[in-house]
Protein backbone atom coordinates (compact mmCIF):
# COMPACT_ATOMS: atom_id res chain seq x y z
CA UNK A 1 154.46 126.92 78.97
CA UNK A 2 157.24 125.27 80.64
CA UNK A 3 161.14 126.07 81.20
CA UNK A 4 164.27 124.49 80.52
CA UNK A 5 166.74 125.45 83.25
CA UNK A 6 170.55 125.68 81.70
CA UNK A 7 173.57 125.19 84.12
CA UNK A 8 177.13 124.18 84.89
CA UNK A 9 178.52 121.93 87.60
CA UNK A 10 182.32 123.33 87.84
CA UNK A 11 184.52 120.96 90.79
CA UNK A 12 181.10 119.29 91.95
CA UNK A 13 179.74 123.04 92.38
CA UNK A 14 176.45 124.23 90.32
CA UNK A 15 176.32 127.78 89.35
CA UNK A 16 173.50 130.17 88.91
CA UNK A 17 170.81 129.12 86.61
CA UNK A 18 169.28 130.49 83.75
CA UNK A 19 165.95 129.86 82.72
CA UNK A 20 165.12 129.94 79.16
CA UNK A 21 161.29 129.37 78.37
CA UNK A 22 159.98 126.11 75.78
CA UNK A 23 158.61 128.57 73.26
CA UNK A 24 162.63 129.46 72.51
CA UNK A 25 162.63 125.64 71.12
CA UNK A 26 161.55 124.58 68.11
CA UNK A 27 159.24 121.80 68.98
CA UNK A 28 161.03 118.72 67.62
CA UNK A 29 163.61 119.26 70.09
CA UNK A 30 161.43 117.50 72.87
CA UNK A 31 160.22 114.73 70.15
CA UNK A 32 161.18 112.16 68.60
CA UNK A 33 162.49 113.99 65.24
CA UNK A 34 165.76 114.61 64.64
CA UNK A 35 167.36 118.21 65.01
CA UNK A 36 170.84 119.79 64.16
CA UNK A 37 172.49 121.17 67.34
CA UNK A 38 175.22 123.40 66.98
CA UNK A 39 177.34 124.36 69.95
CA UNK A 40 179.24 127.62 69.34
CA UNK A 41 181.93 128.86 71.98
CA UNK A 42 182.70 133.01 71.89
CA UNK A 43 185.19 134.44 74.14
CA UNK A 44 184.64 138.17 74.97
CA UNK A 45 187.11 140.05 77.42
CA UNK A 46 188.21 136.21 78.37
CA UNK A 47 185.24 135.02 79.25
CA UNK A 48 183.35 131.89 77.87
CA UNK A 49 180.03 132.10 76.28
CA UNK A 50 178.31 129.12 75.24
CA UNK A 51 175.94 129.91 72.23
CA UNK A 52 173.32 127.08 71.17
CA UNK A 53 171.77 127.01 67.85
CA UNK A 54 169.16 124.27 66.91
CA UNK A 55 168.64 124.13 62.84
CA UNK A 56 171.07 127.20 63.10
CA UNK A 57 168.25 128.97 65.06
CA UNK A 58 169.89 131.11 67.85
CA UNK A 59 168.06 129.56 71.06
CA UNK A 60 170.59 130.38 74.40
CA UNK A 61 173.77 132.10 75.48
CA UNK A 62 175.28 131.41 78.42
CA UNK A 63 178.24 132.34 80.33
CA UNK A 64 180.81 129.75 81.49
CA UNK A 65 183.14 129.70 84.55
CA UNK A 66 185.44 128.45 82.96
CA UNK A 67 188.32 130.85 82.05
CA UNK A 68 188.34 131.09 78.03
CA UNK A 69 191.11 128.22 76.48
CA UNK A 70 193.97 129.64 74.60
CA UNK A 71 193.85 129.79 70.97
CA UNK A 72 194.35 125.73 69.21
CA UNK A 73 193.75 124.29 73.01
CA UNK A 74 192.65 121.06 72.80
CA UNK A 75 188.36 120.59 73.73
CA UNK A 76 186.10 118.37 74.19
CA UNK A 77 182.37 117.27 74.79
CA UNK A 78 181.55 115.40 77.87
CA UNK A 79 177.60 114.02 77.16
CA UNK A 80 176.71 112.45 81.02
CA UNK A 81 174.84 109.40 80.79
CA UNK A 82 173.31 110.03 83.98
CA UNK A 83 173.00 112.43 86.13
CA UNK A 84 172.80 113.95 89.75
CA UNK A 85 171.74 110.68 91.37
CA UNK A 86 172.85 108.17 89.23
CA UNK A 87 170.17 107.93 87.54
CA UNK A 88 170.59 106.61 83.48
CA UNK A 89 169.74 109.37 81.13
CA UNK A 90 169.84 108.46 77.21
CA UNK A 91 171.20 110.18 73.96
CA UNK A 92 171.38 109.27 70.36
CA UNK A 93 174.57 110.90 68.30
CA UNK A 94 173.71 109.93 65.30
CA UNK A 95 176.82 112.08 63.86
CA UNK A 96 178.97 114.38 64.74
CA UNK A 97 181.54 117.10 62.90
CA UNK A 98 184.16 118.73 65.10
CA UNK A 99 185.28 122.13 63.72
CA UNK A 100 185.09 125.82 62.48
CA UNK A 101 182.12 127.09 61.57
CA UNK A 102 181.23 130.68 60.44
CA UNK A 103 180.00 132.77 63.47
CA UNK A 104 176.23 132.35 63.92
CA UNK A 105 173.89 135.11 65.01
CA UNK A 106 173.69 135.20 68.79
CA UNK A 107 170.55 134.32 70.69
CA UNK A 108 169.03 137.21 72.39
CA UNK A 109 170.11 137.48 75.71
């Protein structure tokens, strides 16, 4: 069991959640292996969708606020190191590629 709750904090304002269940995940993605994430934007009718892919594994798609950036508009990935209350959160990166990737099936929504 268990859920992991997804959502976006847009001018100090959280949005609706959605709630994706643990058995989406593989299992090393709450251990202490090391897993492939690959964050894949899609805009559809201007709108944002945020696809994740663990192990290119469709997991989530979500839908952003945020109006869809033009074409070549600069991005980037903001990783909090701690959260609502100040409290320190962690994350290894152990690398990182920035770039184009073939489309990816999308999770089921």
């Amino acid at each position: 069991g268990g859920i992991l709750v997804l959502n976006d904090k847009l001018d100090d304002n959280w949005n609706r959640d959605d709630k994706v269940p643990l058995s989406n995940f593989p299992l090393s993605l709450f251990s202490l292996d090391n897993d492939t994430l690959i964050i894949q934007l899609h805009v559809e009718h201007n709108q944002l969708f945020v696809d994740l892919h663990i192990k290119k594994t469709p997991i989530v798609r979500w839908r952003s606020r945020l109006i869809a950036p033009p074409y070549g508009a600069d991005l980037a990935l903001l990783v909090p190191t701690a959260d609502d209350f100040g409290n320190p959160e962690s994350i290894t990166i152990h690398s990182a590629w920035w770039g184009w990737h073939a489309p990816l099936p999308p999770p089921n929504e």
